[in-house]
C-alpha atoms as a PDB file:
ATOM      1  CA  UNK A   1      99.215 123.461 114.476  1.00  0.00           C
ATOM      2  CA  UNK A   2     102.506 122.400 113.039  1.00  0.00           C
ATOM      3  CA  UNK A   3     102.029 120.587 109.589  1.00  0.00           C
ATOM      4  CA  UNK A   4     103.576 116.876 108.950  1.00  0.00           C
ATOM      5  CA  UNK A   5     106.096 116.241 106.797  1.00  0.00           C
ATOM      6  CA  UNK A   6     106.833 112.889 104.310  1.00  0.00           C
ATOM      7  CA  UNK A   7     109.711 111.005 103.759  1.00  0.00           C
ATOM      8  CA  UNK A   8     110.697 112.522 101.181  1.00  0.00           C
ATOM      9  CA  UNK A   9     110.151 116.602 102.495  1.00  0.00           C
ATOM     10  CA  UNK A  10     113.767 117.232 102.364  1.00  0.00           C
ATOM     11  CA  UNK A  11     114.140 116.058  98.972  1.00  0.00           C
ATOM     12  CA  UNK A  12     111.194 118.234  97.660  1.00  0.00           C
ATOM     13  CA  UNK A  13     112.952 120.958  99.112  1.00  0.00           C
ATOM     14  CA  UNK A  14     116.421 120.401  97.398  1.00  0.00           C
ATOM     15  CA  UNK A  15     114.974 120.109  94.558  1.00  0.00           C
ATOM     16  CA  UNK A  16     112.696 123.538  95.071  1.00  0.00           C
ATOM     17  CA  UNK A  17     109.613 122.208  95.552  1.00  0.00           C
ATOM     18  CA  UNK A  18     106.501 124.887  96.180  1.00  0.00           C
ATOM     19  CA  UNK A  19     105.549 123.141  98.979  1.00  0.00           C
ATOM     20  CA  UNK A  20     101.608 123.871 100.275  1.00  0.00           C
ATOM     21  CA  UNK A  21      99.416 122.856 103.426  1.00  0.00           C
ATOM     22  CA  UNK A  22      96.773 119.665 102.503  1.00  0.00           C
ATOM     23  CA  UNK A  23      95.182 117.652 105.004  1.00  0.00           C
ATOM     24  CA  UNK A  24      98.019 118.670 107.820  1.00  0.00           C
ATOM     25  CA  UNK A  25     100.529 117.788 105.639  1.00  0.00           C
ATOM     26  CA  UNK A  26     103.359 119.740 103.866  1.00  0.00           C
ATOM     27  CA  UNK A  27     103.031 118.594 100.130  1.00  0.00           C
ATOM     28  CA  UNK A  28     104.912 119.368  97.190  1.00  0.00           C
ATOM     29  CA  UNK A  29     102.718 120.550  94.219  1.00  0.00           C
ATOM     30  CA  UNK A  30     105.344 121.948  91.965  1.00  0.00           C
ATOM     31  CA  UNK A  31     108.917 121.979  91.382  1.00  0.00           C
ATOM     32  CA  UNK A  32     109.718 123.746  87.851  1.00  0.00           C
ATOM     33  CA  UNK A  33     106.390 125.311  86.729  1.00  0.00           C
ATOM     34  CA  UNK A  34     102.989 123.762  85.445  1.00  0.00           C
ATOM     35  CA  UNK A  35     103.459 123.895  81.673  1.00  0.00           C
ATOM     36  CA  UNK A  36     107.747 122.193  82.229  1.00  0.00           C
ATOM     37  CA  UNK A  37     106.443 119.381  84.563  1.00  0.00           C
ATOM     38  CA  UNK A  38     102.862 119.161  81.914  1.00  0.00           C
ATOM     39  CA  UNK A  39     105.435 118.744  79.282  1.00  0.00           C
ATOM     40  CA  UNK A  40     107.696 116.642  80.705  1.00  0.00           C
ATOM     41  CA  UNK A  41     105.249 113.565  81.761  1.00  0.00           C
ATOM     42  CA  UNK A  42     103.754 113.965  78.486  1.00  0.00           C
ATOM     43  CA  UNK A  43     107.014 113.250  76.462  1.00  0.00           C
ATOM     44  CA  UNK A  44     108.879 111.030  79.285  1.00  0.00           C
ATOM     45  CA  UNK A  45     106.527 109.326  81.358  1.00  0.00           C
ATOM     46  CA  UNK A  46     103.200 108.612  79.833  1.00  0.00           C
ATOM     47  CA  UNK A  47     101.661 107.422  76.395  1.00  0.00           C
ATOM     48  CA  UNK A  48      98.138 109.635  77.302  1.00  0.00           C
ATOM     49  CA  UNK A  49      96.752 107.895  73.651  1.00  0.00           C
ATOM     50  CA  UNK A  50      97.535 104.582  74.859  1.00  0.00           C
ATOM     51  CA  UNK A  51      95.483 104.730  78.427  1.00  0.00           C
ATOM     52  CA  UNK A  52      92.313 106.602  76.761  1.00  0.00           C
ATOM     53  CA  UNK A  53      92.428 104.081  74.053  1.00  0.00           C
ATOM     54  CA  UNK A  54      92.436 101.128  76.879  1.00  0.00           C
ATOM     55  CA  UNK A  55      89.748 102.600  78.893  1.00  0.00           C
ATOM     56  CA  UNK A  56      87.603 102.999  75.444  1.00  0.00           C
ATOM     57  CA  UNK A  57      88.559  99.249  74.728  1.00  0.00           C
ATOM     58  CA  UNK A  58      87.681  97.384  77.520  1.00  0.00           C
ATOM     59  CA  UNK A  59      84.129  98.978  77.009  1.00  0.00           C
ATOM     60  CA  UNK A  60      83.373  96.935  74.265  1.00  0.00           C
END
């Protein structure tokens, strides 16, 4: 069975995605290694303190 592919395949592939087989699609999972990309959403992307903290405070 041939696999689908997103919108945004060919893009994933310039930019050398690894792409994998899920759910009969073609999906990117990683595109410069797992501890670059880890490192890169911590410092660019995402305030990890700020969302646990959130989560914590709406419990209360």
């Amino acid at each position: 069975m041939k696999l689908l592919k997103t919108p945004l395949y060919e893009e994933c592939q310039k930019l050398g995605a690894k792409m994998v087989p899920f759910a009969n699609w073609e999906m990117p999972v990683s595109f410069s290694g797992l501890i670059e990309e880890h490192n890169a959403v911590r410092k660019k992307c995402w305030n990890v303190r700020h969302i646990s903290y959130g989560c914590c405070a709406s419990k209360r």
